[in-house]
Protein backbone atom coordinates (compact mmCIF):
# COMPACT_ATOMS: atom_id res chain seq x y z
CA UNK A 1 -1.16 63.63 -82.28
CA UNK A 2 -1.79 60.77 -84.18
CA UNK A 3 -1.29 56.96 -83.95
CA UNK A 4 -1.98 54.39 -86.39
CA UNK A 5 -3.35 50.58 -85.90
CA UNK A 6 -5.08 47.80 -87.89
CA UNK A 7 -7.62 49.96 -90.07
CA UNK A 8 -7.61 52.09 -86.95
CA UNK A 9 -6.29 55.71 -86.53
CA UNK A 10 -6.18 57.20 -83.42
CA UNK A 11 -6.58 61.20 -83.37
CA UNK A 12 -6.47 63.51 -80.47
CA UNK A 13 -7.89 66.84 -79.99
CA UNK A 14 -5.51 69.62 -81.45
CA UNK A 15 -4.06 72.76 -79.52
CA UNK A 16 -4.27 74.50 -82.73
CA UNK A 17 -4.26 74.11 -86.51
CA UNK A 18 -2.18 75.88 -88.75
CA UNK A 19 -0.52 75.06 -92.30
CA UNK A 20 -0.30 75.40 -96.20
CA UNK A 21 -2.25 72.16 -98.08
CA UNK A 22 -1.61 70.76 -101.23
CA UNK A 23 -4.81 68.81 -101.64
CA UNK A 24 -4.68 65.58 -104.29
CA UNK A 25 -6.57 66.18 -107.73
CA UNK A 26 -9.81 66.63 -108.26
CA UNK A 27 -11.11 63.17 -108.35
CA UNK A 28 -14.38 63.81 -110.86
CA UNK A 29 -11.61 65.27 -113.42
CA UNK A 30 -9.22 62.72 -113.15
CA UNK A 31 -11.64 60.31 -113.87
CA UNK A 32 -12.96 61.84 -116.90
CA UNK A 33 -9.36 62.54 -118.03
CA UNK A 34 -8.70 59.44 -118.38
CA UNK A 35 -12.20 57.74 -120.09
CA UNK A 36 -12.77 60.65 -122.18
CA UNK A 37 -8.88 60.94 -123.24
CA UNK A 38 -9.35 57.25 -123.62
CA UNK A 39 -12.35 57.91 -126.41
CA UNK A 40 -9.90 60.70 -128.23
CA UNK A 41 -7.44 60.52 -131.12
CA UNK A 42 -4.06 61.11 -130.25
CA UNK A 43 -2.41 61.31 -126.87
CA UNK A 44 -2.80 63.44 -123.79
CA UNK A 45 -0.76 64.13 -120.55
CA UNK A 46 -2.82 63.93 -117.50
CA UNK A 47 -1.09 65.81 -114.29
CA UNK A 48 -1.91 66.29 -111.20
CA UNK A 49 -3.97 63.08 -111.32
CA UNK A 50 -5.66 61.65 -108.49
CA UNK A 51 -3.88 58.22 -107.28
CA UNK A 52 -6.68 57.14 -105.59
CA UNK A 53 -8.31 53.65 -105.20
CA UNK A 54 -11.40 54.95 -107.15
CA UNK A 55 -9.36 56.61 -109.88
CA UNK A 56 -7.11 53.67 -110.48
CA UNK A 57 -9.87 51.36 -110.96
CA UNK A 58 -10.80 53.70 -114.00
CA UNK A 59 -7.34 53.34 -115.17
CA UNK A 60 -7.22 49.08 -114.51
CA UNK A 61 -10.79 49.30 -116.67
CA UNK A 62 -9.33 50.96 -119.76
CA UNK A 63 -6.53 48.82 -119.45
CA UNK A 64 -8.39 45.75 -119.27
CA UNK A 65 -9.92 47.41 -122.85
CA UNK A 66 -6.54 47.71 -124.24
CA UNK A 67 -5.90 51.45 -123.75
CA UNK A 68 -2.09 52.03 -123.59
CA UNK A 69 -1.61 54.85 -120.61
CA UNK A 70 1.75 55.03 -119.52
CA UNK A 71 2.50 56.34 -115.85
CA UNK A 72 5.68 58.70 -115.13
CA UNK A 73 5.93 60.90 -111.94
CA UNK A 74 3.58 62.86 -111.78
CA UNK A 75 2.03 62.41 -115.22
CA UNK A 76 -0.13 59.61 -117.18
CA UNK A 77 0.42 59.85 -120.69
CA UNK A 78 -2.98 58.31 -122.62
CA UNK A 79 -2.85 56.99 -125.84
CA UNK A 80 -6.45 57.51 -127.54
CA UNK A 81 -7.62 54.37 -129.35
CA UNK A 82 -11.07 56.67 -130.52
CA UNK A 83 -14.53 56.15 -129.70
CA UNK A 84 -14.85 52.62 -131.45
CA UNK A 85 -11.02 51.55 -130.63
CA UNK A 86 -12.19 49.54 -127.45
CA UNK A 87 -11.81 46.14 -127.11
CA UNK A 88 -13.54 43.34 -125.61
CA UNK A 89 -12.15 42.79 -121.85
CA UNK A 90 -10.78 39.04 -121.14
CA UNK A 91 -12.60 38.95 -117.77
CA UNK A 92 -15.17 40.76 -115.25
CA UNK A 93 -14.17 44.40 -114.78
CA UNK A 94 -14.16 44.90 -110.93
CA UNK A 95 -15.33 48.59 -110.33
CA UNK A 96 -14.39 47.97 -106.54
CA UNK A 97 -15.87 51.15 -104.80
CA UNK A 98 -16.32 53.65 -107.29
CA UNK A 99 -19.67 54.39 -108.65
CA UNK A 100 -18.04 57.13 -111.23
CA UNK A 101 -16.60 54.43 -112.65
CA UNK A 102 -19.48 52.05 -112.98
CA UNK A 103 -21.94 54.91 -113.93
CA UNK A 104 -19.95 56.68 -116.73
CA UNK A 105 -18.33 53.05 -118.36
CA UNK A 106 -21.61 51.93 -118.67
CA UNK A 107 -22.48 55.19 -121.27
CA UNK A 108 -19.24 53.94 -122.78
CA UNK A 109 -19.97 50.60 -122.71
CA UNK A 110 -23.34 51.07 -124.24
CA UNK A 111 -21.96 52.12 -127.38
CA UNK A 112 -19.62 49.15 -128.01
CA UNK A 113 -19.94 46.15 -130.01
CA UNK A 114 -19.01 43.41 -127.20
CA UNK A 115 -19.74 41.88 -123.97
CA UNK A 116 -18.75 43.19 -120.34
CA UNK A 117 -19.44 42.41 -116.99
CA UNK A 118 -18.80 44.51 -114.29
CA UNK A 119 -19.03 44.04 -110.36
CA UNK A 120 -17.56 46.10 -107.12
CA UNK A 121 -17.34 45.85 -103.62
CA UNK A 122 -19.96 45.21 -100.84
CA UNK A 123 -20.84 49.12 -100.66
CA UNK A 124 -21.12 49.18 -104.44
CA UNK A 125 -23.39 46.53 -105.17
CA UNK A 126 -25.69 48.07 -103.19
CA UNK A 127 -26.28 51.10 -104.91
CA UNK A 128 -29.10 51.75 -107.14
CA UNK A 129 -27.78 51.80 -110.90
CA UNK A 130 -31.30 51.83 -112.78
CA UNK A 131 -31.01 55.31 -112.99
CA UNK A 132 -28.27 54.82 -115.88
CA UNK A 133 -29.40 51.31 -117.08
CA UNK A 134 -33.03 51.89 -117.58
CA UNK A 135 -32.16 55.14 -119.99
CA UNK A 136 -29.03 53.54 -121.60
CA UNK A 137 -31.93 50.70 -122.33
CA UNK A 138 -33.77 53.10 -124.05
CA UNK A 139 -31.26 53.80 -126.44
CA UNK A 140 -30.79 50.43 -127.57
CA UNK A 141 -28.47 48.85 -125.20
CA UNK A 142 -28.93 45.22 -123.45
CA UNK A 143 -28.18 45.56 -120.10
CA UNK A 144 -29.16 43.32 -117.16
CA UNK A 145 -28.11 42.23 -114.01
CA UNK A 146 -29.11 42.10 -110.27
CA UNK A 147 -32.83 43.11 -109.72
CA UNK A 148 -33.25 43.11 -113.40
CA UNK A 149 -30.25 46.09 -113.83
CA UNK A 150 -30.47 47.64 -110.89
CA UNK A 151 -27.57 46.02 -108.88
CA UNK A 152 -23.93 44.82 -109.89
CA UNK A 153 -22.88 42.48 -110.79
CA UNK A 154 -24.11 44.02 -114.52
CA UNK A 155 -23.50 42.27 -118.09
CA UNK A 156 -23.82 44.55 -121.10
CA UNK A 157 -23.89 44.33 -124.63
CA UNK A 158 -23.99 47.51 -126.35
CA UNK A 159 -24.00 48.95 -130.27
CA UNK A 160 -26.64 50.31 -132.31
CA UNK A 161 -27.68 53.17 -130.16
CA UNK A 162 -30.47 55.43 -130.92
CA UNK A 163 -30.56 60.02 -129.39
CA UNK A 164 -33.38 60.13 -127.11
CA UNK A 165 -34.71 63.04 -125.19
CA UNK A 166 -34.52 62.21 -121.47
CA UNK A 167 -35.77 64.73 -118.32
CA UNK A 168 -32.86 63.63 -115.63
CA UNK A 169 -35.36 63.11 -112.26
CA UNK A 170 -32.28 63.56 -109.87
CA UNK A 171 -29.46 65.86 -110.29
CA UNK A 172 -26.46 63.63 -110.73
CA UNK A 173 -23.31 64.35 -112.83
CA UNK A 174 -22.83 60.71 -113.02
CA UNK A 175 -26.09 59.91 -114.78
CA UNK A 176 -25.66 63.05 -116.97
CA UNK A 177 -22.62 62.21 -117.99
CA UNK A 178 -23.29 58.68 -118.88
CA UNK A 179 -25.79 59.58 -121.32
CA UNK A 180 -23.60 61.79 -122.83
CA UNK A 181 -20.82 59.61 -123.65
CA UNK A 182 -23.47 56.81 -124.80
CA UNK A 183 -24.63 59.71 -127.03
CA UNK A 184 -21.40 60.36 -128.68
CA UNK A 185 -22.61 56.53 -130.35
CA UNK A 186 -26.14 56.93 -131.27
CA UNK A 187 -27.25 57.42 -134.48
CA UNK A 188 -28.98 60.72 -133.79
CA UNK A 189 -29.24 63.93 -131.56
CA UNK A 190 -29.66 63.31 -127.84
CA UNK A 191 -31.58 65.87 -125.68
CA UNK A 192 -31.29 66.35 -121.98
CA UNK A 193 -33.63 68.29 -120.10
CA UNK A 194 -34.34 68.04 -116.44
CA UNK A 195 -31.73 68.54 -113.63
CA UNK A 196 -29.23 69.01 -115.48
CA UNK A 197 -27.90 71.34 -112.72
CA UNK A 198 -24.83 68.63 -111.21
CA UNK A 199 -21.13 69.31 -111.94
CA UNK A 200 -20.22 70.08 -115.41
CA UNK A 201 -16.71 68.77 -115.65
CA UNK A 202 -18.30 66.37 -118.50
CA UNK A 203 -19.60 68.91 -120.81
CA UNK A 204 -16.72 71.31 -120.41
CA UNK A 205 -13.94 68.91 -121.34
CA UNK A 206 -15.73 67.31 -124.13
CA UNK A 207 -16.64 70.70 -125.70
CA UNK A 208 -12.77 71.44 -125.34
CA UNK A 209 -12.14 67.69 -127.26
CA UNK A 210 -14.52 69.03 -130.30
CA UNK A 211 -17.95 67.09 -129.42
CA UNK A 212 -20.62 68.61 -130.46
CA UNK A 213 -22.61 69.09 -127.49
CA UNK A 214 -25.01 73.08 -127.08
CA UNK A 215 -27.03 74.02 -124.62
CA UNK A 216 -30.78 73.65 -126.01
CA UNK A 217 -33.73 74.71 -123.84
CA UNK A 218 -32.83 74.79 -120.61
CA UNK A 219 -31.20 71.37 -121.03
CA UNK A 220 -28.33 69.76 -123.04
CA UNK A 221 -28.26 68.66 -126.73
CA UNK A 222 -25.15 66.31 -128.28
CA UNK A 223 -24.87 65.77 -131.84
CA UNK A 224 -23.19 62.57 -132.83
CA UNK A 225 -20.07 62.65 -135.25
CA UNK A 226 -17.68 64.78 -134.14
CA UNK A 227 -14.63 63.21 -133.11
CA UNK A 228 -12.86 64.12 -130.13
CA UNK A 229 -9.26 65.53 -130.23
CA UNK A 230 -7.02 64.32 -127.34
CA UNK A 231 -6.06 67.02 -124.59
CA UNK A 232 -3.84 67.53 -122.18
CA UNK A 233 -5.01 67.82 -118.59
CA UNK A 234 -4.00 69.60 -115.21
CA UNK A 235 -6.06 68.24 -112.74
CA UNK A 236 -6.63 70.76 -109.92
CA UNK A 237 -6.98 70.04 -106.33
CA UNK A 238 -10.00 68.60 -105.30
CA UNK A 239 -12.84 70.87 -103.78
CA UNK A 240 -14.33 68.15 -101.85
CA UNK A 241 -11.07 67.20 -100.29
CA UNK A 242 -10.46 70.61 -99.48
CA UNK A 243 -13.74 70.49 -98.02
CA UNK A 244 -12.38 68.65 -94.62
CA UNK A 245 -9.69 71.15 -93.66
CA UNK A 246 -12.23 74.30 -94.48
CA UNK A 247 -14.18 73.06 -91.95
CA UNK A 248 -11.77 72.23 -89.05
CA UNK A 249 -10.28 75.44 -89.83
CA UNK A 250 -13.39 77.35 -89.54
CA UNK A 251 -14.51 75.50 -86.69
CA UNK A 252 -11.49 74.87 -84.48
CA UNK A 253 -11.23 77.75 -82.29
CA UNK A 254 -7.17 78.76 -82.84
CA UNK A 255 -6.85 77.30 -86.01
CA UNK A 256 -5.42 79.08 -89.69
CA UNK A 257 -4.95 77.04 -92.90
CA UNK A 258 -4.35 77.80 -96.46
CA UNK A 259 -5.41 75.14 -99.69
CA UNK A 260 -3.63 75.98 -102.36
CA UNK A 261 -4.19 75.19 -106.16
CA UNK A 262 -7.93 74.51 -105.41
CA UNK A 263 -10.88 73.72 -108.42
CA UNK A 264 -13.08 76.18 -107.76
CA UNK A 265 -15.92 75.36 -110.63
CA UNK A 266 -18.65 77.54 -109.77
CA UNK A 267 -21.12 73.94 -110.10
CA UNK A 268 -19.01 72.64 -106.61
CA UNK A 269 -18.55 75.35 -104.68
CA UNK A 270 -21.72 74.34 -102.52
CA UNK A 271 -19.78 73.88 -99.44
CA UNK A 272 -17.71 77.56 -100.34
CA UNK A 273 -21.22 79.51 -99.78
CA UNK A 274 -22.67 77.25 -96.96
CA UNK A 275 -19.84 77.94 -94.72
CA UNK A 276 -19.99 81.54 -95.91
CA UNK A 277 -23.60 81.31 -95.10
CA UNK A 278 -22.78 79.63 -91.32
CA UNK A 279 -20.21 82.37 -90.58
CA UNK A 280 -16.87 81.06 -91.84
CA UNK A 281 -14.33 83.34 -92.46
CA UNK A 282 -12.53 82.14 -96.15
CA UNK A 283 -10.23 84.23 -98.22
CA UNK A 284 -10.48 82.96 -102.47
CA UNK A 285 -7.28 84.29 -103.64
CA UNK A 286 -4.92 84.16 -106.83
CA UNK A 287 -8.02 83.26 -108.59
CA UNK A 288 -7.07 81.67 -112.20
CA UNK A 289 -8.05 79.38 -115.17
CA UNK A 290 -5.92 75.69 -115.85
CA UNK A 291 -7.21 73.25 -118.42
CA UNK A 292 -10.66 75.29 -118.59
CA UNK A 293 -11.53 74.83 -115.30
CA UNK A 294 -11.36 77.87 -112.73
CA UNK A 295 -9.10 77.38 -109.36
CA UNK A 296 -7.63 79.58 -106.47
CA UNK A 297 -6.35 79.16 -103.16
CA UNK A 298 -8.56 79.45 -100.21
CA UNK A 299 -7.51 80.62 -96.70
CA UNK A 300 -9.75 79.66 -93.42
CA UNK A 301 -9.53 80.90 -90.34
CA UNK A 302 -11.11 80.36 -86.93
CA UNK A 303 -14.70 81.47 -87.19
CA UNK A 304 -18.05 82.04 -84.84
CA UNK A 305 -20.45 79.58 -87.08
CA UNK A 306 -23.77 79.85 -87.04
CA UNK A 307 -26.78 77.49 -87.64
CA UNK A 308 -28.39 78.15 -91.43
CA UNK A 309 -30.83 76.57 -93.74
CA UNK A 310 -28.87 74.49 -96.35
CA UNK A 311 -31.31 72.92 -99.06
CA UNK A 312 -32.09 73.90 -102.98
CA UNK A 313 -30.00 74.67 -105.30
CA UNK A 314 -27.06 74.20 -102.67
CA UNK A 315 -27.18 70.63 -102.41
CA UNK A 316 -26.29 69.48 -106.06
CA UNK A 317 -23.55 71.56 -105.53
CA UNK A 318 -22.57 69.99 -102.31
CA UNK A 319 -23.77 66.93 -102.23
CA UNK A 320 -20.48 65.05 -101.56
CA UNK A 321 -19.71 67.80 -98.89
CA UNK A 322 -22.25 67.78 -96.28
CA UNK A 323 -20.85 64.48 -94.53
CA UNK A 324 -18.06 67.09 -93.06
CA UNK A 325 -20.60 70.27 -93.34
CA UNK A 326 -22.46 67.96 -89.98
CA UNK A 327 -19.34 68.91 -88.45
CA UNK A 328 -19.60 72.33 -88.55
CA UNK A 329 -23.04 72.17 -87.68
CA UNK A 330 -22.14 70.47 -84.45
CA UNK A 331 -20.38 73.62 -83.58
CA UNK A 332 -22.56 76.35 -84.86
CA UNK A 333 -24.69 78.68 -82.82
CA UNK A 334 -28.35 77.28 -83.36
CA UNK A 335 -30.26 74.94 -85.66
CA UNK A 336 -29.14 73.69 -88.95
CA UNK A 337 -31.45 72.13 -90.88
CA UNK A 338 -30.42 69.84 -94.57
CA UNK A 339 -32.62 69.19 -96.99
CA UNK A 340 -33.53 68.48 -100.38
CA UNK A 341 -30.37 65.68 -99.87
CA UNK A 342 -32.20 62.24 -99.93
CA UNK A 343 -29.61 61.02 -102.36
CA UNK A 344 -27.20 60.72 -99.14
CA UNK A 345 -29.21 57.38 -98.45
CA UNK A 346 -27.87 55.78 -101.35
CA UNK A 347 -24.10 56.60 -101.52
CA UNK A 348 -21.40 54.72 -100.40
CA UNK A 349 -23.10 54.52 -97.16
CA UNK A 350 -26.51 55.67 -96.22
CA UNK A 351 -24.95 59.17 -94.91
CA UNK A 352 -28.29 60.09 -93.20
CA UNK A 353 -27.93 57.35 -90.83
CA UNK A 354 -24.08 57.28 -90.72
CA UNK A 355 -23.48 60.74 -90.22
CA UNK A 356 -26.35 61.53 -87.49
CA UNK A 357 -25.21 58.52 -85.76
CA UNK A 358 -21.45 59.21 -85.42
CA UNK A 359 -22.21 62.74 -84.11
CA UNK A 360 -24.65 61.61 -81.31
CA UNK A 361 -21.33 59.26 -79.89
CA UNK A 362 -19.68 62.33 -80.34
CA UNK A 363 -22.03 64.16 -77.58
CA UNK A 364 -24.02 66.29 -80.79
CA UNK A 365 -27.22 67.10 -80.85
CA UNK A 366 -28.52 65.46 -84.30
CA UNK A 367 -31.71 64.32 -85.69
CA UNK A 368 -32.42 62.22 -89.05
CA UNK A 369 -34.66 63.23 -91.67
CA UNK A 370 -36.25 61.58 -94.93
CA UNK A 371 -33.76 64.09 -97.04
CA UNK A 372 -31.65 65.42 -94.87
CA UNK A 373 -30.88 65.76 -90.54
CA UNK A 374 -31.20 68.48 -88.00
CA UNK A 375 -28.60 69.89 -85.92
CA UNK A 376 -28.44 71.62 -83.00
CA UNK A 377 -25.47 73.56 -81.46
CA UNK A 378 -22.82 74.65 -80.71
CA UNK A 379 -22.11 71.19 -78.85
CA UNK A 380 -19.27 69.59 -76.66
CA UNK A 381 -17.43 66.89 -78.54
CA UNK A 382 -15.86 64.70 -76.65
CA UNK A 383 -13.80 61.80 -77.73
CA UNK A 384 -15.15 58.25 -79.00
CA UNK A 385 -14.66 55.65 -81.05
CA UNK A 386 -15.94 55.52 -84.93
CA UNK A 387 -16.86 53.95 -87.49
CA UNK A 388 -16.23 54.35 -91.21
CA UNK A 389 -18.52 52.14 -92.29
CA UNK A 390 -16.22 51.90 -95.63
CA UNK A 391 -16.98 55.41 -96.46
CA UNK A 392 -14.20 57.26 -96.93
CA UNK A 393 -15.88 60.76 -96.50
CA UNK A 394 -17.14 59.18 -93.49
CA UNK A 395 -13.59 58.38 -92.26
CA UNK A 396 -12.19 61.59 -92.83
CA UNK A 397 -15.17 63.80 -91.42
CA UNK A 398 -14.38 62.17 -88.04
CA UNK A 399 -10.88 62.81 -88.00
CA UNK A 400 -11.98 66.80 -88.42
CA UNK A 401 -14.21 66.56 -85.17
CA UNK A 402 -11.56 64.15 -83.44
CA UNK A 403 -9.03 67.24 -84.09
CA UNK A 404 -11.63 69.73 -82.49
CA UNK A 405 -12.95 67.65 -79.52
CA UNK A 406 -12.82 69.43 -76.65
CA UNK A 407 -11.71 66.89 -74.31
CA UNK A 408 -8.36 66.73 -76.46
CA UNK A 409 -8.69 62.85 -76.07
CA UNK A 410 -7.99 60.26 -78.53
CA UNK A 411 -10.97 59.47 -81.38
CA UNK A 412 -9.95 55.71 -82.67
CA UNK A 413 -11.38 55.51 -86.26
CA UNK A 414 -11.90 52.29 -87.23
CA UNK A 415 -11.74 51.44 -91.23
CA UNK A 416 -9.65 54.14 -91.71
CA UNK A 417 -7.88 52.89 -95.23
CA UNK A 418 -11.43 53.89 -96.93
CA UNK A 419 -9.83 57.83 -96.72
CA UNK A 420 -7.27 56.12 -99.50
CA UNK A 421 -10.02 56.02 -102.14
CA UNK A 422 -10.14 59.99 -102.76
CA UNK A 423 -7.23 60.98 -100.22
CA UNK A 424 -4.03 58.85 -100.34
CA UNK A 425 -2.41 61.22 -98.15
CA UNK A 426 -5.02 62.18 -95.75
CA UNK A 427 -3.59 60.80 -92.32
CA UNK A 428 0.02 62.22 -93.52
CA UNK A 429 -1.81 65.53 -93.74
CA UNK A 430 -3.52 65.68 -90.33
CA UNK A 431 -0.60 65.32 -88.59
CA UNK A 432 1.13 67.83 -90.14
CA UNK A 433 -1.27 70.47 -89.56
CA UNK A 434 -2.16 69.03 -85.50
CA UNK A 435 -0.18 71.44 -82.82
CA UNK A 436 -0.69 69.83 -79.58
């Protein structure tokens, strides 16, 4: 059962789990639906979009730039005004918690011939943006702000950008792709080298809108000119949304759910072989191809975890999933040790801290790390009160262990709107699924 309050939701320990999930759209994709759609000539339909805080603030931005994009149920409709078709905003465009939307409008920003500020919330103005500014710099643009760039609020001017080759230090699809939509404005080939190993959702769907971007020794290469041909989009269901009910499936001990319609791009399915590696028990069927990205629908059942090493190559391709992962870990046979994952410190909360901090009130066993925490299990959960800390993975990773605590008391979440900014229809969902 569930109850709701001011910012608070109240969740009790589950008898048993069982339904079929439609889980919203993939919020990366409908993000870059919209900008790069945006950048096109001609018009696209966007379905399946994600009607998230995050996502709209992408749409509000455009606006604010004088893109037309109608909205329809179930479908956005965006008119492309082309790569130089932007125009100056009449006031400060407020990012508000999303820092795909800061991180890739600055590469688009970069490239335009006008002034824009941009701010965001609290949480966003604390996280580090130099890793986009100080490259985008290097191609020519003026951008300052906040410990000279680093922080929002931002202003930038942008035009007359020069190709550079840049190795990326971190793996992050939002830096990647914001150098390769400033690219699509420079005046010559930019090179990418590095880890370049994040989500590609940027360089598949601008390949599919004609940009000419290769793959050039073991990086990325994009060759100005080529303009890019408006396409229509269906925005599959959102692997790191998924994410929360393939792990109180797996770890609830009668539970049985199905996701249907599920992205399944091999560069996010992270949290698909760490559970597999823990012991999980998933089923990827009616596997198929929509708008060039792969998706199937995944069935979880109750499963003996087990503790594992999660680090490497794993983490880029999980990154946004080990927040709920912690959760499993709490009830896996052993240790589980996370590494390589320093970047939690600086995303919408520092999700070291958060995350080791909300399982200890739980009754877990959980130690912090530089990159990463230990956990020790399996472990009694029992009942407490939480906190969000305006992190909306944060928020919905504590519903999941509220729904498996063994005590079957109520967990009272507190800041539980943040689950709106990637999951609209989150609370709806868990008590749908919640036998008592």
């Amino acid at each position: 059962m569930m109850t709701a309050g001011e910012d608070v939701r109240r969740v009790r320990g589950a008898r048993r789990l069982r339904g079929t999930i439609r889980v919203p759209g993939d919020k990366s994709i409908s993000h870059r639906a919209l900008l790069f759609n945006a950048l096109a000539l001609g018009t696209a339909r966007v379905r399946g979009f994600l009607d998230g805080a995050d996502c709209r603030t992408t749409l509000a931005a455009l606006r604010a730039m004088g893109v037309r994009i109608e909205e329809t149920e179930g479908m956005l409709t965006v008119h492309g005004a082309g790569i130089y078709g932007l125009t100056e905003p009449a006031d400060i465009l407020d990012c508000g918690n999303s820092g795909t939307t800061t991180r890739l409008l600055l590469g688009i920003l970069a490239g335009q011939p006008f002034f824009t500020g941009l701010t965001g919330d609290g949480s966003l103005r604390r996280r580090p943006m130099a890793r986009v500014t100080d490259p985008l710099r290097q191609m020519g643009a003026w951008i300052d702000g906040r410990e000279g760039g680093n922080l929002l609020p931002l202003g930038v001017r942008g035009g007359n950008l020069h190709g550079i080759a840049y190795a990326l230090p971190v793996a992050s699809a939002q830096v990647k792709s914001s150098l390769l939509l400033a690219a699509l404005f420079a005046d010559s080939p930019t090179t990418l080298t590095g880890r370049t190993d994040s989500r590609d959702h940027t360089e598949r769907m601008l390949r599919a809108m004609g940009a000419d971007l290769v793959a050039s020794g073991g990086g990325l290469m994009l060759t100005p000119g080529a303009p890019l041909a408006a396409r229509d989009v269906e925005v599959p269901g959102d692997i790191s949304s998924a994410a929360f009910w393939l792990v109180a499936g797996a770890a609830h001990p009668d539970a049985e759910l199905t996701i249907e319609h599920v992205g399944v791009n091999p560069t996010r399915t992270g949290m698909l072989d760490m559970l597999t590696l823990m012991g999980a028990e998933i089923d990827v069927r009616n596997e198929r191809e929509i708008s060039g990205e792969p998706v199937a629908d995944l069935t979880v059942r109750s499963s003996r975890l087990r503790g594992a090493e999660i680090g490497g190559s794993l983490i880029p391709r999980g990154i946004d999933e080990l927040v709920v992962l912690a959760v499993a870990a709490a009830m896996a046979e052993g240790r589980t040790v996370v590494r390589d994952a320093a970047e939690l410190r600086v995303k919408e909360s520092d999700r070291v801290a958060t995350v080791v901090e909300g399982l200890r009130r739980f009754g877990a066993r959980a130690e912090a790390a530089d990159d990463g925490f230990v956990i020790e299990g399996p472990n009694v959960l029992l009942a407490e009160a939480q906190e969000s800390h305006d992190d909306h993975r944060l928020a919905m990773a504590w519903a999941v262990a509220a729904l498996i605590a063994h005590d079957r008391e109520e967990t009272a979440i507190h800041g539980a709107s943040a689950a709106d900014v990637s999951y609209p229809t989150f609370w709806q969902t868990v008590a749908e699924i919640a036998e008592e």
